[in-house]
N, C-alpha and C. Protein backbone atom coordinates (compact mmCIF):
# COMPACT_ATOMS: atom_id res chain seq x y z
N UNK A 1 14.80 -63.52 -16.95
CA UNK A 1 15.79 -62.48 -17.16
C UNK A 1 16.40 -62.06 -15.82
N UNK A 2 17.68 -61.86 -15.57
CA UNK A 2 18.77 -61.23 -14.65
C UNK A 2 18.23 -59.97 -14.15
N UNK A 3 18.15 -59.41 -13.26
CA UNK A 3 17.89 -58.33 -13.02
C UNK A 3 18.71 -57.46 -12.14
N UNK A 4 19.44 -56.68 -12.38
CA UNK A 4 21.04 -56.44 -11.95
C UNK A 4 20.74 -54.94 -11.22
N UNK A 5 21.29 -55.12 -10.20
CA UNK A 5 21.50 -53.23 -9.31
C UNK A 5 22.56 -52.64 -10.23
N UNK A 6 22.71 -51.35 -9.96
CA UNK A 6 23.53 -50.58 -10.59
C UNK A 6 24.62 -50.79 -9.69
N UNK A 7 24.58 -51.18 -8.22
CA UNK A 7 25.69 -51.46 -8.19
C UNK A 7 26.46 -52.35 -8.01
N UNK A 8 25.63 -53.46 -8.95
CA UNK A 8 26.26 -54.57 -9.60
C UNK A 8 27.15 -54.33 -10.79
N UNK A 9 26.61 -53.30 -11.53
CA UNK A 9 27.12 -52.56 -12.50
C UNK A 9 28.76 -52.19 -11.98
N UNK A 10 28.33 -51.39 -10.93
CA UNK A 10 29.57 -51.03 -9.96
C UNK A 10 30.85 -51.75 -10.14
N UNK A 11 30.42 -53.12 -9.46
CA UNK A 11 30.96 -54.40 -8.71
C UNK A 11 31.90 -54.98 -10.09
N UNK A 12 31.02 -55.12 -11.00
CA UNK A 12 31.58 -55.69 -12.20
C UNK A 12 32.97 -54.75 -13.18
N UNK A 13 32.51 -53.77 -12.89
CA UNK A 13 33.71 -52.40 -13.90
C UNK A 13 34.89 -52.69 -12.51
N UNK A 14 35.04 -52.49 -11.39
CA UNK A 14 35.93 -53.18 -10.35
C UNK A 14 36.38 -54.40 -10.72
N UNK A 15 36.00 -55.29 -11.01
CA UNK A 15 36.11 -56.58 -11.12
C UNK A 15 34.95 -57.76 -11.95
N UNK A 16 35.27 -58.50 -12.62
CA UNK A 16 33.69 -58.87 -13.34
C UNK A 16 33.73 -60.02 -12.62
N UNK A 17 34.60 -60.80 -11.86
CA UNK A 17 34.61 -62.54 -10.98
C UNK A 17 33.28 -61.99 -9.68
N UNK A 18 33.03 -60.30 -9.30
CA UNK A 18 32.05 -60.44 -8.26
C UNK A 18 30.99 -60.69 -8.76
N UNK A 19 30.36 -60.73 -10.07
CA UNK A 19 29.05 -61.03 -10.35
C UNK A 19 29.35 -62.16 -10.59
N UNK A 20 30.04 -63.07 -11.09
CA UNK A 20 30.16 -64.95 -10.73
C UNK A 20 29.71 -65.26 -9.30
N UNK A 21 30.33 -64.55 -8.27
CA UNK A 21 30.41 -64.45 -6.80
C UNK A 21 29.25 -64.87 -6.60
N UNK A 22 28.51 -63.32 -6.88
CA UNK A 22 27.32 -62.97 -5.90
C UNK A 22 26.29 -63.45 -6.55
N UNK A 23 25.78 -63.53 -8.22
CA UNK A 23 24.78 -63.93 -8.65
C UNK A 23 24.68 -65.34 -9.12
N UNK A 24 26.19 -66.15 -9.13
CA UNK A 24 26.05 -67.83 -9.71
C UNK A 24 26.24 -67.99 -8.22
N UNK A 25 27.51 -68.04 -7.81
CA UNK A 25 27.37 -68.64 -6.13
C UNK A 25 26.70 -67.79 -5.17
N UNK A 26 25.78 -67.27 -5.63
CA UNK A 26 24.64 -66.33 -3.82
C UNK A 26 25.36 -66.33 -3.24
N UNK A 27 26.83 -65.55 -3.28
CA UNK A 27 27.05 -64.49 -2.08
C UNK A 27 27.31 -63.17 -2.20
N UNK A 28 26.77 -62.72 -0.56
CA UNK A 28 26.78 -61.58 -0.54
C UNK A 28 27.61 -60.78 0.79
N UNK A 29 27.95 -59.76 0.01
CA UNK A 29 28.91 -58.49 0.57
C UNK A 29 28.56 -58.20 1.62
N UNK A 30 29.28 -58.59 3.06
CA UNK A 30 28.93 -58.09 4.30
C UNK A 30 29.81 -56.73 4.71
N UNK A 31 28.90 -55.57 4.97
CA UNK A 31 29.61 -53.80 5.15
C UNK A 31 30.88 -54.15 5.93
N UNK A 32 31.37 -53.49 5.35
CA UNK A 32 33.01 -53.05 6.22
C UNK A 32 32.63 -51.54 6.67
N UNK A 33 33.66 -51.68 7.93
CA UNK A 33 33.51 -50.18 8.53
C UNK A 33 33.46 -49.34 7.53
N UNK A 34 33.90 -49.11 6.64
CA UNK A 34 34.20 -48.11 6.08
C UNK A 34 32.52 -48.08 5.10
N UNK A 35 32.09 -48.44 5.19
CA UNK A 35 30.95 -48.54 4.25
C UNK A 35 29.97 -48.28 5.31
N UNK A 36 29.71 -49.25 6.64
CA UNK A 36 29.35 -48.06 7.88
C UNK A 36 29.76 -46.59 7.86
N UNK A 37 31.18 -46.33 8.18
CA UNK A 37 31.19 -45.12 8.48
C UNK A 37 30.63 -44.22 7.07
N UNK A 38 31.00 -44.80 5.94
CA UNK A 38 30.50 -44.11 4.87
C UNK A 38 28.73 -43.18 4.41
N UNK A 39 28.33 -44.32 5.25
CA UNK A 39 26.82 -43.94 5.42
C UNK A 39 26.73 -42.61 6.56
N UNK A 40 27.34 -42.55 7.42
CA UNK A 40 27.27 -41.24 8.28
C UNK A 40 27.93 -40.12 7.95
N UNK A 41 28.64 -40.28 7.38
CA UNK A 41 29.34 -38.76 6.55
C UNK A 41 28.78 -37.35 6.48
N UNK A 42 28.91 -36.61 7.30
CA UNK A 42 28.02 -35.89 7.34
C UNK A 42 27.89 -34.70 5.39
N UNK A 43 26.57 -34.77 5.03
CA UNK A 43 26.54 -34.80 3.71
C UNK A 43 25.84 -33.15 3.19
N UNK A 44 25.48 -32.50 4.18
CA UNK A 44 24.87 -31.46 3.97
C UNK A 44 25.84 -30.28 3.42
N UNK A 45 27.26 -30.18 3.93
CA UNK A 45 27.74 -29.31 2.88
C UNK A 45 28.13 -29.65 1.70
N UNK A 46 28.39 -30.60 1.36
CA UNK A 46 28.62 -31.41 -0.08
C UNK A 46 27.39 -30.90 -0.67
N UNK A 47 26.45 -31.98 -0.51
CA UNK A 47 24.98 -31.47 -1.49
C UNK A 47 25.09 -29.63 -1.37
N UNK A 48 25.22 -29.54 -0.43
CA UNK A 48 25.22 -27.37 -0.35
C UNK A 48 26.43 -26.54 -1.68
N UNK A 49 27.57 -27.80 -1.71
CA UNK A 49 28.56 -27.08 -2.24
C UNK A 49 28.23 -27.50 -3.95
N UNK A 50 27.63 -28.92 -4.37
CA UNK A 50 27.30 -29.29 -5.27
C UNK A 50 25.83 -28.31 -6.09
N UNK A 51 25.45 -28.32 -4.96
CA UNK A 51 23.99 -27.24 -5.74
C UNK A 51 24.14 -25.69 -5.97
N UNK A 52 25.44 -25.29 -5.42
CA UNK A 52 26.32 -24.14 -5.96
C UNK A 52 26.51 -24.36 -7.31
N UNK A 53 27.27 -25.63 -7.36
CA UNK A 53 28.11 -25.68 -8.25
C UNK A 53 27.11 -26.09 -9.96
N UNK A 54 26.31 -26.49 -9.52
CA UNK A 54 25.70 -26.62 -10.56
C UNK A 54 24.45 -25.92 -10.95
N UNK A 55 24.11 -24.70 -9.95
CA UNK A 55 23.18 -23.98 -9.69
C UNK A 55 21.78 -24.69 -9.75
N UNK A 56 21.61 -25.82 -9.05
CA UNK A 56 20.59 -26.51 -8.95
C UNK A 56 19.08 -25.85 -8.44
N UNK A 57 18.33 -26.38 -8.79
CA UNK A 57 16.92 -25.60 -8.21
C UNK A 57 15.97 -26.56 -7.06
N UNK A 58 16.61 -27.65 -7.14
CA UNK A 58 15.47 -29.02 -6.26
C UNK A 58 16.81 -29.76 -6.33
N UNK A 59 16.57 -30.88 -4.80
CA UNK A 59 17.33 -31.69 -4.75
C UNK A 59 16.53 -33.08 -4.12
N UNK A 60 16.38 -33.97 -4.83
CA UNK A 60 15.72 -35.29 -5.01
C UNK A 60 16.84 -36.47 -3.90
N UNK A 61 16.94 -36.69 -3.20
CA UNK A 61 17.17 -37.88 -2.14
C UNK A 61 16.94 -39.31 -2.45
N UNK A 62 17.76 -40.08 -2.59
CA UNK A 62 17.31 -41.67 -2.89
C UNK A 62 16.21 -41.87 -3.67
N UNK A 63 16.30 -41.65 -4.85
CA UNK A 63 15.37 -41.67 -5.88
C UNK A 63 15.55 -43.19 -6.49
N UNK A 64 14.65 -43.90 -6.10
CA UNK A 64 14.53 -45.50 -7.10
C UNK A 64 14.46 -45.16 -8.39
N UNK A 65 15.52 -45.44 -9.43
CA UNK A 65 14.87 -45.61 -10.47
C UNK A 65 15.61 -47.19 -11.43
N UNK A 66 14.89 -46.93 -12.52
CA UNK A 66 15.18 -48.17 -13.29
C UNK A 66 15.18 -48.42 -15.20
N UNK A 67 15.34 -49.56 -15.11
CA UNK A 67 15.80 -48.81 -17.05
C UNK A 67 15.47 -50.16 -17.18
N UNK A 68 14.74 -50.20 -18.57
CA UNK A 68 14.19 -51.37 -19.45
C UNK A 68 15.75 -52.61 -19.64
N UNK A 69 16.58 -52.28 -19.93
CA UNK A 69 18.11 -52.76 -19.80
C UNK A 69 17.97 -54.19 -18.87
N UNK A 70 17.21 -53.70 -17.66
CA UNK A 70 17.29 -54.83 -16.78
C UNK A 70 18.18 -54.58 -15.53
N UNK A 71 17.96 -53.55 -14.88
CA UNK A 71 18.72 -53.27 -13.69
C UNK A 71 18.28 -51.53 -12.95
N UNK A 72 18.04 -51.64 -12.05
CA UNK A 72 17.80 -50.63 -11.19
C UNK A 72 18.59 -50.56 -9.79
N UNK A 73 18.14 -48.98 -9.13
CA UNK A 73 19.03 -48.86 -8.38
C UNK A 73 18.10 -47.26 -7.70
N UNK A 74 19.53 -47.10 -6.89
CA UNK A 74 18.96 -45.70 -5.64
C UNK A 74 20.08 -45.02 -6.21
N UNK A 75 19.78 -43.98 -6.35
CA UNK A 75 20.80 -42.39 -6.36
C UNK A 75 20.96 -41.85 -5.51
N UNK A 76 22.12 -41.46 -5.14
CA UNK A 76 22.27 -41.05 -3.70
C UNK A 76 21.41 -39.69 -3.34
N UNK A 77 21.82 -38.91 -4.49
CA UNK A 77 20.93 -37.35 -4.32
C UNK A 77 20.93 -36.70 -6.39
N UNK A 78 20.10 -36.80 -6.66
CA UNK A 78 19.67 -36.08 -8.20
C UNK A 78 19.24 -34.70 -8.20
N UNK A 79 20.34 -33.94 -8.55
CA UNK A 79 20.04 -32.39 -8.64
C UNK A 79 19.41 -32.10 -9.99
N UNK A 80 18.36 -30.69 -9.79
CA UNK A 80 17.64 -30.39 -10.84
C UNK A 80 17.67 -28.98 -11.05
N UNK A 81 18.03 -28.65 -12.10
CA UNK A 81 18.91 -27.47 -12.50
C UNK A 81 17.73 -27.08 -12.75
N UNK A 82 17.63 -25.37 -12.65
CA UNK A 82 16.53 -24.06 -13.33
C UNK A 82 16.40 -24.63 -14.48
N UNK A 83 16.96 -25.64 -15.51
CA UNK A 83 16.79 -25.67 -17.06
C UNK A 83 16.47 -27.05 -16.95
N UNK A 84 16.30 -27.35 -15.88
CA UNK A 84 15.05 -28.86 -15.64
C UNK A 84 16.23 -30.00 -16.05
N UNK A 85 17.44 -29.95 -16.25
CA UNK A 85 18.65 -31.22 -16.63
C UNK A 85 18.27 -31.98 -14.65
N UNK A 86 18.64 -32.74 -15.01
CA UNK A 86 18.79 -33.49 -14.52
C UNK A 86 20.37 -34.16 -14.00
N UNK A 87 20.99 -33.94 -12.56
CA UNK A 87 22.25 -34.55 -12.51
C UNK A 87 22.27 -35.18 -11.42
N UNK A 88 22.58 -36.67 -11.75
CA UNK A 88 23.01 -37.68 -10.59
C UNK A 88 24.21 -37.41 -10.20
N UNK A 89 24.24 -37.68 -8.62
CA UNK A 89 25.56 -37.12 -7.80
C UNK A 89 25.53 -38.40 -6.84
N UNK A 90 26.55 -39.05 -7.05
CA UNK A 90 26.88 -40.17 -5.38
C UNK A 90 28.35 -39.56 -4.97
N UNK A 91 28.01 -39.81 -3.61
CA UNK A 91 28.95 -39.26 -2.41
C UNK A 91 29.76 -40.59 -2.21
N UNK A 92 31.19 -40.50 -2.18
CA UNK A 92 32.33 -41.83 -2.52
C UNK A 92 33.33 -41.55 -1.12
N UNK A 93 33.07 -42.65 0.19
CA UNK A 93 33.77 -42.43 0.99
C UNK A 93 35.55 -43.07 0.47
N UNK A 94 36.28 -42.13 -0.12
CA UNK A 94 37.29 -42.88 -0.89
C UNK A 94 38.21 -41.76 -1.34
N UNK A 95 39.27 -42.17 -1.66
CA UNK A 95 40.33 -41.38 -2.36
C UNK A 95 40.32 -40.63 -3.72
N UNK A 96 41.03 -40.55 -4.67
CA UNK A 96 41.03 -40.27 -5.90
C UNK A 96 42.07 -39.39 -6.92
N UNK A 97 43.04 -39.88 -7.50
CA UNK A 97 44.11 -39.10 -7.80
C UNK A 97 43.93 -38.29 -8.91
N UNK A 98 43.83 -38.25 -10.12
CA UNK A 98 43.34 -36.76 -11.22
C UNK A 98 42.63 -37.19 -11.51
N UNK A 99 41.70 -38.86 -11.78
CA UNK A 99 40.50 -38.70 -12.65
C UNK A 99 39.20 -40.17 -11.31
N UNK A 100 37.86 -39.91 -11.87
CA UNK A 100 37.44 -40.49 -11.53
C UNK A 100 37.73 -42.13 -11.51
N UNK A 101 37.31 -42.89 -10.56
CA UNK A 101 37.61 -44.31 -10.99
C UNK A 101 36.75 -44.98 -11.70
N UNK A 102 36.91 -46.00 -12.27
CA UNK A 102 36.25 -46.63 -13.90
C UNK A 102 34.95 -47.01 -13.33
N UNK A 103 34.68 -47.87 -12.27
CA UNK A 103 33.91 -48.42 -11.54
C UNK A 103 32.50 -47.16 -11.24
N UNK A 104 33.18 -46.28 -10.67
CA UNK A 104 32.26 -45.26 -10.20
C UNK A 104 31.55 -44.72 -11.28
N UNK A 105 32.04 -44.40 -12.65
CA UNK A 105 32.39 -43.67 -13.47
C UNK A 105 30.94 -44.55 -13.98
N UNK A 106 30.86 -46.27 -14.26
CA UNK A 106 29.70 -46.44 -14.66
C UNK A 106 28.74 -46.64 -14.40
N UNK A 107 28.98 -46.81 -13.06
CA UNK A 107 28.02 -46.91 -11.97
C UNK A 107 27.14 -45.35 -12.72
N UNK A 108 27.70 -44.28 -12.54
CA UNK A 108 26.95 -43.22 -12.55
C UNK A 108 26.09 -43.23 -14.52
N UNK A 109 27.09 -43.52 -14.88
CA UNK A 109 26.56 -43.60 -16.44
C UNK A 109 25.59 -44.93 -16.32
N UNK A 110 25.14 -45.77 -15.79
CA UNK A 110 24.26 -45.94 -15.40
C UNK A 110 23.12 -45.68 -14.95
N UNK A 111 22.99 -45.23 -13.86
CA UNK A 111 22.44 -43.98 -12.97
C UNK A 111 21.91 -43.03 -13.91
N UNK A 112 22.65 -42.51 -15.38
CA UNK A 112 22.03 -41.55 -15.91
C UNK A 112 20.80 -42.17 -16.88
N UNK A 113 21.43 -43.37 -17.64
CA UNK A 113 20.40 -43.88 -18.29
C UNK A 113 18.64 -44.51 -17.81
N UNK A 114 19.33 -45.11 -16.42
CA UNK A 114 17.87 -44.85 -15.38
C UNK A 114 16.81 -43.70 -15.17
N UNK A 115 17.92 -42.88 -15.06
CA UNK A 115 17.14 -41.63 -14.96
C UNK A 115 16.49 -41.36 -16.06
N UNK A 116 17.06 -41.01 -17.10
CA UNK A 116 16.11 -41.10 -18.72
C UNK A 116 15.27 -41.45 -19.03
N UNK A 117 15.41 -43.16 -18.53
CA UNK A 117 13.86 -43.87 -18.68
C UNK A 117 13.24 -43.09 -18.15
N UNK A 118 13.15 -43.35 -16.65
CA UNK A 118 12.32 -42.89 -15.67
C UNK A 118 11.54 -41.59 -15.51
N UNK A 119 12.42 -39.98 -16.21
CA UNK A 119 11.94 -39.15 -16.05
C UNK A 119 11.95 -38.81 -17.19
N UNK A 120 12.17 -39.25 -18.32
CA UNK A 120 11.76 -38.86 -19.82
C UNK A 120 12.72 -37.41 -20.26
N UNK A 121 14.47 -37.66 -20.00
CA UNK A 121 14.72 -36.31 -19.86
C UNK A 121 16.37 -37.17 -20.68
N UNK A 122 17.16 -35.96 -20.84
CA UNK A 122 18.31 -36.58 -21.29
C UNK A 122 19.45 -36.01 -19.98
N UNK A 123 20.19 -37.31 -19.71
CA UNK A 123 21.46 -36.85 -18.79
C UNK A 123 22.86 -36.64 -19.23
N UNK A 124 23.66 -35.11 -19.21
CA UNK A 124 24.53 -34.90 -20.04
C UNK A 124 26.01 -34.95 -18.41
N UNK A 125 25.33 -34.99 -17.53
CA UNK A 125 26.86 -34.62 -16.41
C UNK A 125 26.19 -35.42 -15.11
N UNK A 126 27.04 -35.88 -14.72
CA UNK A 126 26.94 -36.37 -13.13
C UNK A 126 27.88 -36.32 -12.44
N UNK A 127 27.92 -36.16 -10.85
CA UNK A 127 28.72 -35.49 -10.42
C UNK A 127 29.24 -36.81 -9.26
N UNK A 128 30.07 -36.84 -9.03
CA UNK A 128 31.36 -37.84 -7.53
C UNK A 128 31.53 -37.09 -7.12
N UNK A 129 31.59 -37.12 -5.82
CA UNK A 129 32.63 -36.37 -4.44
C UNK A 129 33.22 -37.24 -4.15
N UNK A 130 34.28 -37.26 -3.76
CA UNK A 130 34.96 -38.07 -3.13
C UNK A 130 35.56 -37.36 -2.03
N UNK A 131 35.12 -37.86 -0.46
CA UNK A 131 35.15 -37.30 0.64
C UNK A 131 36.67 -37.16 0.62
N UNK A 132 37.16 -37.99 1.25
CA UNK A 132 38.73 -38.23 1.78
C UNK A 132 40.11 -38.02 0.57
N UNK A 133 39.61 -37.30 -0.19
CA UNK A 133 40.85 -36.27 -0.87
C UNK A 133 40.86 -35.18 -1.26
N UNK A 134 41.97 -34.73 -0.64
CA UNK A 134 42.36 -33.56 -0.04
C UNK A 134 41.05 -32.25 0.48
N UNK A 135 40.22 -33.47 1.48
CA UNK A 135 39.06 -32.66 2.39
C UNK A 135 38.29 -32.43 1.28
N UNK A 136 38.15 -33.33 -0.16
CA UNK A 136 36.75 -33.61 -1.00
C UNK A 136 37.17 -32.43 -2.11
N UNK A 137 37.29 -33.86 -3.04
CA UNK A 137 36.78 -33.67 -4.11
C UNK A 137 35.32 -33.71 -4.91
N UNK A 138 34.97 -32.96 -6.24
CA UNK A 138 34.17 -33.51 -7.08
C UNK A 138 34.98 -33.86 -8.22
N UNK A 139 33.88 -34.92 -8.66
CA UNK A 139 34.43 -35.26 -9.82
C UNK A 139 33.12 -35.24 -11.13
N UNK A 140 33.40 -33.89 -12.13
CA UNK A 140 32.30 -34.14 -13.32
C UNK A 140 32.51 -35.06 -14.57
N UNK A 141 31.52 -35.84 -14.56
CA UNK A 141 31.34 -36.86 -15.57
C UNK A 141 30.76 -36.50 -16.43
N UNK A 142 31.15 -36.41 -17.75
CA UNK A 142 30.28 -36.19 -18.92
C UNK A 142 29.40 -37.53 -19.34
N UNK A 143 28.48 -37.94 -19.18
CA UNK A 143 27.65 -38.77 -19.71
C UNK A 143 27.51 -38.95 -20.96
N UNK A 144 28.38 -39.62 -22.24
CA UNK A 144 28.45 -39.57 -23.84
C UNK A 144 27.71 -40.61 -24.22
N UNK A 145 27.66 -40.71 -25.19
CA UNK A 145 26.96 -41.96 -26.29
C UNK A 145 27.90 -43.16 -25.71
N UNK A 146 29.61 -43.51 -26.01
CA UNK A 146 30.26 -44.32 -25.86
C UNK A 146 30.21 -44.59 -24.20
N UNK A 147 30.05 -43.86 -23.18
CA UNK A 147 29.44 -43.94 -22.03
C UNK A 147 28.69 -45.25 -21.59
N UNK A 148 27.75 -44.65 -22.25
CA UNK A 148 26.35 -45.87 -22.13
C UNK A 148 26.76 -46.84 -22.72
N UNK A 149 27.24 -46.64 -23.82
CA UNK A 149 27.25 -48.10 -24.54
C UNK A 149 27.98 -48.87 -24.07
N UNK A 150 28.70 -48.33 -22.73
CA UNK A 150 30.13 -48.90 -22.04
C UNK A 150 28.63 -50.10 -21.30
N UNK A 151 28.10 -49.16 -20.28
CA UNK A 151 26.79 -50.33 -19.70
C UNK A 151 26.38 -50.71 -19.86
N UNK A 152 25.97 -50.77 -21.55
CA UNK A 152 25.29 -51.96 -22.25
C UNK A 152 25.98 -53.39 -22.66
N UNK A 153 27.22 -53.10 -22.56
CA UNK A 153 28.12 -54.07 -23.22
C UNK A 153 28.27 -54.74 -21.79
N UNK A 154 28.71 -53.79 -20.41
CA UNK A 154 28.82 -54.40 -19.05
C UNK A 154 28.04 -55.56 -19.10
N UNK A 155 26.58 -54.66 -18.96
CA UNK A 155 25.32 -55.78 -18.91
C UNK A 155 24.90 -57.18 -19.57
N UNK A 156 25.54 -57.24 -20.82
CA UNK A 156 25.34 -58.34 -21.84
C UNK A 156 26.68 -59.18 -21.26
N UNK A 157 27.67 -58.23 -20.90
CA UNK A 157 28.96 -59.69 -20.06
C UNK A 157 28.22 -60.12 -19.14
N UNK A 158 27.57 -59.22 -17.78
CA UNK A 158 27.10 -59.73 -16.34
C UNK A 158 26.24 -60.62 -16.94
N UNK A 159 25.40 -60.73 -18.07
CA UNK A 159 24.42 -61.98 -17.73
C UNK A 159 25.40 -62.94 -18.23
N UNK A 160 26.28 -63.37 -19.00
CA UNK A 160 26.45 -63.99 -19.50
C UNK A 160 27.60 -65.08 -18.49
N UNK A 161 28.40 -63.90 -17.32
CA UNK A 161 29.14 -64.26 -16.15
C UNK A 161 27.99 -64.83 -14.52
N UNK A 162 26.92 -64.33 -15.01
CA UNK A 162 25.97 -64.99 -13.99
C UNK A 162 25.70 -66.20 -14.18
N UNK A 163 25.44 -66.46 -14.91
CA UNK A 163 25.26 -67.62 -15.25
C UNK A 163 26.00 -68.70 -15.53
N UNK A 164 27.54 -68.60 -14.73
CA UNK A 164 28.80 -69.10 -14.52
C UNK A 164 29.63 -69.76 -15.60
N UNK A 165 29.78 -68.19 -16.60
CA UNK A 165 30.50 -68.73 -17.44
C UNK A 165 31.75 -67.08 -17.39
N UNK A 166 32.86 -67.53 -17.31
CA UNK A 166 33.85 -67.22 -16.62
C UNK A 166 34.96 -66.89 -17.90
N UNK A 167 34.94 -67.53 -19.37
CA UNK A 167 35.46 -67.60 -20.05
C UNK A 167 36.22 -66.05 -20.73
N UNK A 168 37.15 -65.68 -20.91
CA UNK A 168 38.19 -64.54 -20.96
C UNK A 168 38.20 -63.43 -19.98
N UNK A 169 37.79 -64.02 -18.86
CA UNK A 169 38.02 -62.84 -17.78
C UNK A 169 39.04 -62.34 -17.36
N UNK A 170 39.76 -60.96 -17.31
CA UNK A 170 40.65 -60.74 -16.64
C UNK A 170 40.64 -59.74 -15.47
N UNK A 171 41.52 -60.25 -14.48
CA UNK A 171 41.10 -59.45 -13.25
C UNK A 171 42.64 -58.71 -13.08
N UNK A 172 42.55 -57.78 -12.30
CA UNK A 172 43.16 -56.44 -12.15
C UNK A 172 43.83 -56.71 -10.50
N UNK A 173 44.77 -57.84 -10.30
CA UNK A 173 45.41 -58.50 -9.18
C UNK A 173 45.60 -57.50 -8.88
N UNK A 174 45.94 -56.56 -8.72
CA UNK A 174 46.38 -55.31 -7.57
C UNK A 174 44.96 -54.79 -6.83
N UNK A 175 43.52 -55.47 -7.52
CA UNK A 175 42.80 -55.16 -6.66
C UNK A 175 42.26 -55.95 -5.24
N UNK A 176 42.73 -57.35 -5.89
CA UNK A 176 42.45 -58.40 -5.18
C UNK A 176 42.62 -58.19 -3.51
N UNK A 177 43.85 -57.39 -3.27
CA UNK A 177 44.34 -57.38 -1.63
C UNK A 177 42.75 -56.72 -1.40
N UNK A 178 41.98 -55.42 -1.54
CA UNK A 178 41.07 -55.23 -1.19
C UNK A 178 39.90 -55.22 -1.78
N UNK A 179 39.84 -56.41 -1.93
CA UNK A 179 38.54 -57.20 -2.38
C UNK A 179 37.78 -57.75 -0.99
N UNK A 180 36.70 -57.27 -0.64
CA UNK A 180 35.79 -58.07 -0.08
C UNK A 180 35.09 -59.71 -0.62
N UNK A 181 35.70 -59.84 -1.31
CA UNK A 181 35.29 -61.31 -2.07
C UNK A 181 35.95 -62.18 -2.35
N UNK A 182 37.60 -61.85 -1.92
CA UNK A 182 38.98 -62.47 -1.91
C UNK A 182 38.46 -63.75 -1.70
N UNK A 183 37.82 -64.43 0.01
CA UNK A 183 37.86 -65.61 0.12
C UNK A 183 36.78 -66.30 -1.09
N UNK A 184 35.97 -66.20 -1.58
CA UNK A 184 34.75 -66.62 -2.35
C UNK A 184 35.68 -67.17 -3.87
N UNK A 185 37.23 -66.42 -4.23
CA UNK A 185 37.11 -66.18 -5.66
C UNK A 185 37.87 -67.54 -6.28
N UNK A 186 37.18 -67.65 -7.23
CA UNK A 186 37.94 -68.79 -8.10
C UNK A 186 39.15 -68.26 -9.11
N UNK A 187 39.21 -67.12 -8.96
CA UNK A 187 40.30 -67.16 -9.95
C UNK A 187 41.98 -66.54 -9.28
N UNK A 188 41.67 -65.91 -8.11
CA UNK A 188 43.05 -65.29 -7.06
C UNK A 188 42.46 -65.68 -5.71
N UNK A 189 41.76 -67.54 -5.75
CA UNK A 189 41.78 -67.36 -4.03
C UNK A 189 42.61 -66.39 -3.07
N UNK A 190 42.41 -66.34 -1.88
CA UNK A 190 42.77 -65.77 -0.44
C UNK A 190 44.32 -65.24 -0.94
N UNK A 191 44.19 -64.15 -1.34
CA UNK A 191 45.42 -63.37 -1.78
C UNK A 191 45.75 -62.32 -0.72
């Protein structure tokens, strides 16, 4: 069995040719500055302004978790409300115009169903920042039934694209210019 990161999960709602990429042809994503600088961000008023915002009581740091599904992953920071909910929050060195992006969006609905397994709890909201618009946004995600079932369906394509079968894929050419995987791709070589 495949055993997929969440933010393979990620990779695939962006684009589904990167899990052909990275899991049929073994390659892998070398950091761009921005994914450097992304890691230094300084993060303490975010988490400060987020645990306002959700009146959190504990705040959990890179929490491994994982889900029977077949894929695990790290949370950037999991806030835990006085009423014991549970909310995954990743910090997005990135833009964002009125709504979250699709990619992120299941990444985190991901992220929630991990958490479920893992802590035996149900996840109803998770939270995005997105640093670099207009000096940071959040963004709240409702975590629904059709949600998940969005990552279950992801997951049953990624194995089925790992295993280099490529058949009705369509890719979203306006993402291609910033694709880290441009040179690797079989379907919009070096665009």
């Amino acid at each position: 069995m495949v055993v997929f990161s969440v933010t393979d999960i990620k990779h695939y709602a962006y684009c589904p040719v990167i899990i052909y990429i990275t899991h049929f042809l073994g390659v892998r994503e070398e950091a761009t500055e921005y994914m450097k600088y992304g890691n230094e961000v300084e993060e303490n008023d975010i988490v400060a302004a987020a645990v306002r915002m959700v009146k959190a009581k504990d705040i959990l740091r890179s929490i491994q978790v994982s889900s029977k599904l077949g894929f695990s992953g790290v949370v950037d920071y999991l806030l835990v409300t006085r009423f014991n909910e549970y909310i995954p929050m990743e910090i997005k060195w990135s833009e964002v115009e009125d709504k979250a992006r699709v990619d992120h969006v299941l990444q985190l609905a991901a992220y929630s169903i991990a958490i479920e397994e893992t802590f035996n709890t149900v996840v109803k909201l998770a939270l995005i920042h997105y640093v670099r618009s207009n000096g940071g946004v959040f963004m709240r995600i409702h975590v629904t039934q059709p949600l998940r079932d969005r990552v279950v369906g992801a997951l049953n394509e990624m194995k089925r694209i790992s295993g280099g079968d490529l058949r009705g894929i369509r890719v979203n050419r306006r993402r291609c210019i910033s694709c880290n995987y441009r040179a690797h791709c079989p379907i919009n070589p070096r665009t």
